[in-house]
N, C-alpha and C. Protein backbone atom coordinates (compact mmCIF):
# COMPACT_ATOMS: atom_id res chain seq x y z
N UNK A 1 27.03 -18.43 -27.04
CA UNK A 1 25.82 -18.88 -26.42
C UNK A 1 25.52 -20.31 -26.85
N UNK A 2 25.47 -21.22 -26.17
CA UNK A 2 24.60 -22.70 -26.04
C UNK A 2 23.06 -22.59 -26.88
N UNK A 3 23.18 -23.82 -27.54
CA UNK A 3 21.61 -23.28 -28.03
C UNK A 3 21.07 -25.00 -27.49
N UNK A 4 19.80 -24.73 -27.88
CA UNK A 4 19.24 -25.72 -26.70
C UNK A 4 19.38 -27.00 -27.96
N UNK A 5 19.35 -26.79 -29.19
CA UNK A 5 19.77 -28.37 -30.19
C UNK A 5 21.29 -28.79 -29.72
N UNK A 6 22.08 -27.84 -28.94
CA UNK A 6 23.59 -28.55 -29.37
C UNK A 6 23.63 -29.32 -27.54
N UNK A 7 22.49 -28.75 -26.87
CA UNK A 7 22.56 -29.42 -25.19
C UNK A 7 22.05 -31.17 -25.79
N UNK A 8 20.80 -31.11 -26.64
CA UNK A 8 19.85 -31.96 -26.67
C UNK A 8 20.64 -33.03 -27.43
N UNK A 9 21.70 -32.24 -28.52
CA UNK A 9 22.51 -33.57 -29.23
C UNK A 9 23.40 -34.04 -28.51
N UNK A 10 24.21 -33.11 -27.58
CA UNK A 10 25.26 -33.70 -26.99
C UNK A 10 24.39 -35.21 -25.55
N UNK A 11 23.10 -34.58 -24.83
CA UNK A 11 22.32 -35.25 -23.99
C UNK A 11 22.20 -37.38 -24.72
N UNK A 12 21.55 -37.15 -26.01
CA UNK A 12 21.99 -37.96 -26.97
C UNK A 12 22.79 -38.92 -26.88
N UNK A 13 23.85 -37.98 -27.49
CA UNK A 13 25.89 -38.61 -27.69
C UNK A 13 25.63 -39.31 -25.70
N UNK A 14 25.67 -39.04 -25.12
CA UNK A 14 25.72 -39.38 -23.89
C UNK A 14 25.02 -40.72 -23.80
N UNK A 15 23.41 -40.47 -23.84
CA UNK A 15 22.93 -41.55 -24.01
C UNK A 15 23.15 -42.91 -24.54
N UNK A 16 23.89 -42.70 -25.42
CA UNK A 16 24.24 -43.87 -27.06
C UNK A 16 25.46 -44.33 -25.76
N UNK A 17 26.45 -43.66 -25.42
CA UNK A 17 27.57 -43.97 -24.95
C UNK A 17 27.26 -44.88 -23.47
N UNK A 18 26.31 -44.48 -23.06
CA UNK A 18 26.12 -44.99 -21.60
C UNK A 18 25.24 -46.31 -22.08
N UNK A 19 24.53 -47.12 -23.27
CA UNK A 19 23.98 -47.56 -23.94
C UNK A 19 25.08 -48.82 -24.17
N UNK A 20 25.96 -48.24 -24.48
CA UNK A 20 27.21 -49.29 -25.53
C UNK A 20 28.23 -49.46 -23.94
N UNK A 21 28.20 -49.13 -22.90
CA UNK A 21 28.65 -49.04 -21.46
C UNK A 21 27.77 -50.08 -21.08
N UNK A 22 26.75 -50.53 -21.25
CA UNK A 22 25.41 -51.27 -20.69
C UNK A 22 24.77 -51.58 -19.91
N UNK A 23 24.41 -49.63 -20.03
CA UNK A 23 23.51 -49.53 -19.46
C UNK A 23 21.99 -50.13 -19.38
N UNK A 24 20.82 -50.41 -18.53
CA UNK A 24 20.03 -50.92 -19.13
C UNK A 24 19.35 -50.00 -19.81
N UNK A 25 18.71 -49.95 -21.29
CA UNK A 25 18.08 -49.34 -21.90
C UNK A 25 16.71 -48.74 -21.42
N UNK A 26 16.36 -49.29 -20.63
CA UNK A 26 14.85 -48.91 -20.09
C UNK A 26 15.44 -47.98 -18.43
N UNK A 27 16.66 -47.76 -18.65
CA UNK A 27 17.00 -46.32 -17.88
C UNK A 27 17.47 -45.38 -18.49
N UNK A 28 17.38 -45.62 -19.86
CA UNK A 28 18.25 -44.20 -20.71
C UNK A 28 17.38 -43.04 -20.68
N UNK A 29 15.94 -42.93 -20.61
CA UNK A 29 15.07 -41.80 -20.30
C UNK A 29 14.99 -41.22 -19.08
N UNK A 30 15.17 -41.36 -18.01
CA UNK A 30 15.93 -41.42 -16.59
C UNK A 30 17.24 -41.09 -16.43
N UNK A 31 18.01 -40.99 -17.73
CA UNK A 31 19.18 -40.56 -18.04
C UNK A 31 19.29 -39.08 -18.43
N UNK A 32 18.58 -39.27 -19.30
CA UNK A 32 18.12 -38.25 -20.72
C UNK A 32 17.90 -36.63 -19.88
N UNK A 33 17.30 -37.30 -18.47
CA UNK A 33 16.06 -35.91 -18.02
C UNK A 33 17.38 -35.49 -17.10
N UNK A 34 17.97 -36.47 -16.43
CA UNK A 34 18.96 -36.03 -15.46
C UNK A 34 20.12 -35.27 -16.34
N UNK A 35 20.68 -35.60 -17.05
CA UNK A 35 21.62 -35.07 -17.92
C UNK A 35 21.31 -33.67 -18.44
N UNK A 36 20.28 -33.99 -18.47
CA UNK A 36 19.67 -32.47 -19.97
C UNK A 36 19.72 -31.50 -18.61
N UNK A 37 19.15 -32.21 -17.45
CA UNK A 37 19.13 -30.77 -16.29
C UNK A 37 20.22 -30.27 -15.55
N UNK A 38 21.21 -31.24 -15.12
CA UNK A 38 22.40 -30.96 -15.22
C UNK A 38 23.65 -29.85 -16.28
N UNK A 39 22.80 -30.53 -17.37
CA UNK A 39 23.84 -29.78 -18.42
C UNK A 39 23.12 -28.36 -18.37
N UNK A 40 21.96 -28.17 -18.72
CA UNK A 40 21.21 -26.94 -18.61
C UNK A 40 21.76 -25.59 -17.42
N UNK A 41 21.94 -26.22 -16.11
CA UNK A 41 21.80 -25.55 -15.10
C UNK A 41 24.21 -25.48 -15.32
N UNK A 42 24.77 -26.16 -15.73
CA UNK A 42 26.00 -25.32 -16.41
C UNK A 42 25.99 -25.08 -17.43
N UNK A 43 25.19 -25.20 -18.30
CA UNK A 43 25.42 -24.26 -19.35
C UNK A 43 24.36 -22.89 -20.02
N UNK A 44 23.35 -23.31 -19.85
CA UNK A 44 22.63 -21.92 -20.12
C UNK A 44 22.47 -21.11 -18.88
N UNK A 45 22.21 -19.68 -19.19
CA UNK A 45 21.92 -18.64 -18.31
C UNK A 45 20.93 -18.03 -18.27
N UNK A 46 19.96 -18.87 -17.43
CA UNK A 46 18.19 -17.98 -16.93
C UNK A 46 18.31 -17.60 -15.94
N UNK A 47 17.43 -16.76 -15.73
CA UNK A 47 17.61 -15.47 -14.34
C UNK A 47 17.58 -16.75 -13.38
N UNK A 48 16.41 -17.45 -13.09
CA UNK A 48 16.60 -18.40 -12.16
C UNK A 48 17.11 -19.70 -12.25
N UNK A 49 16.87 -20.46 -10.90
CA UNK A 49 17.71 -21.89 -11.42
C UNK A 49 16.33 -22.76 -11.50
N UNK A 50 15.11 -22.28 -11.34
CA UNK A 50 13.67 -22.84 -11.21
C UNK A 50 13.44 -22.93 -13.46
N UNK A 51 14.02 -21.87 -13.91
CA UNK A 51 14.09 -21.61 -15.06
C UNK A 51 14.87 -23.16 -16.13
N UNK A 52 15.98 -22.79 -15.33
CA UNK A 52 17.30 -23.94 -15.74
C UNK A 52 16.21 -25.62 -15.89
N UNK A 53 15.96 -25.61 -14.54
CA UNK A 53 15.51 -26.76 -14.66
C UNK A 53 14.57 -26.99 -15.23
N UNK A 54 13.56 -26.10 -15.60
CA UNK A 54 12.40 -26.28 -16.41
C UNK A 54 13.22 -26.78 -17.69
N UNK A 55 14.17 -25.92 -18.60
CA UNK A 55 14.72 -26.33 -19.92
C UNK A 55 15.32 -27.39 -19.43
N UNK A 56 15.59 -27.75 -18.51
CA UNK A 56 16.91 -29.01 -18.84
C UNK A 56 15.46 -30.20 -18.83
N UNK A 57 14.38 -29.88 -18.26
CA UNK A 57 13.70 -31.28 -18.30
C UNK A 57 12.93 -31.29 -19.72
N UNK A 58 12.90 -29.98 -20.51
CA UNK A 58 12.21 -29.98 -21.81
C UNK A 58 13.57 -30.80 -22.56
N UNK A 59 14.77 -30.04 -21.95
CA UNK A 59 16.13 -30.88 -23.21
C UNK A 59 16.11 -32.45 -23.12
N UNK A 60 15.61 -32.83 -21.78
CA UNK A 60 15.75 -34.36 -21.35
C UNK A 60 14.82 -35.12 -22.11
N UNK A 61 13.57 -34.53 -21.97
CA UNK A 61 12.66 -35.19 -23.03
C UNK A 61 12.65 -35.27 -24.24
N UNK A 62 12.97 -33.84 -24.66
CA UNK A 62 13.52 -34.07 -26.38
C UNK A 62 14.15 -35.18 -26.40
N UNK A 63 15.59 -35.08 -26.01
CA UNK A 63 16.57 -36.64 -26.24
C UNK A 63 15.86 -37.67 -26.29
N UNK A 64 15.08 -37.77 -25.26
CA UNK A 64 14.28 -38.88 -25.11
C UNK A 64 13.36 -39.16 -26.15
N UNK A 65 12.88 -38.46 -26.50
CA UNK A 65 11.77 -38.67 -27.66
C UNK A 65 12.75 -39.02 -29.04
N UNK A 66 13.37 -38.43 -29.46
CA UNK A 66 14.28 -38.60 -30.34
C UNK A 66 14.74 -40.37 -30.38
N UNK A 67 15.43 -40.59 -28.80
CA UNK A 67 15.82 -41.59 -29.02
C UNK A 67 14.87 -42.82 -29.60
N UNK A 68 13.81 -42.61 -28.55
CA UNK A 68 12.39 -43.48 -28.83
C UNK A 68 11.82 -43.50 -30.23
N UNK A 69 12.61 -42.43 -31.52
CA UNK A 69 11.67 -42.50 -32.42
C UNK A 69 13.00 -43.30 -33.51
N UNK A 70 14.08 -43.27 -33.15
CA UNK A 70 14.88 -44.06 -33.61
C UNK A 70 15.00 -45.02 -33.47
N UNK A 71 14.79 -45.76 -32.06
CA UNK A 71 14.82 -47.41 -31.60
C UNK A 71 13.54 -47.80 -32.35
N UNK A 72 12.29 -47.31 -32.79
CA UNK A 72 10.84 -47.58 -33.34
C UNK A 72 11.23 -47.92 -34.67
N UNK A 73 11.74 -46.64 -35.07
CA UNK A 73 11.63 -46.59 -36.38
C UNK A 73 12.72 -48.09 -36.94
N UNK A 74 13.88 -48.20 -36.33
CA UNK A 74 14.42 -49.21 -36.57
C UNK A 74 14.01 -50.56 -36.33
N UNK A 75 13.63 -50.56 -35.70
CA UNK A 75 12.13 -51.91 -35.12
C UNK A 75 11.13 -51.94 -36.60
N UNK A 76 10.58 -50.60 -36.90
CA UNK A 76 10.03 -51.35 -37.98
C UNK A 76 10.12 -51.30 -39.23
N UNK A 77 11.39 -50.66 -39.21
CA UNK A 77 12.49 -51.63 -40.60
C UNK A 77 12.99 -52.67 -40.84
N UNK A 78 12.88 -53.43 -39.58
CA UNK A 78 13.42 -54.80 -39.46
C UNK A 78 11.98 -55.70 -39.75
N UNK A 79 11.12 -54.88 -39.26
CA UNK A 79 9.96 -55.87 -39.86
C UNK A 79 9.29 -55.92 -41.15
N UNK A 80 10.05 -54.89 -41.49
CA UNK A 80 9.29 -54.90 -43.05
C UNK A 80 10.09 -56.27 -43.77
């Protein structure tokens, strides 16, 4: 079974990669949501596909938030 941390890290790994590809950064959350729902709807199994997509847009945002708290947090390590 898929658990929804190993969709949200791999969503991530994706992100970083499409990032260092160069992409523009201010589409990686637009990335994040499409990916996570994609991956969701092949890899986990909810009765519906109305289900799927609900988690894949919770997995998209996780990533997303994650990423956003790493680009911050590194922003204000550089300013210290």
């Amino acid at each position: 079974m898929v658990d929804f941390s190993m969709i949200t890290a791999l969503v991530i790994g994706i992100a970083q990669l499409s990032k260092k590809a160069g992409l523009n950064p201010y589409l990686i959350p637009v990335l994040n949501v499409l990916v996570g729902s994609a991956l969701s709807l092949l890899l986990l199994n909810e009765p519906t596909m109305l289900d799927n997509i609900q988690q894949g847009l919770i997995i998209g945002l996780s990533a997303s938030g994650f990423y956003d708290l790493c680009t911050n947090t590194k922003k204000y390590q550089e300013s210290i």
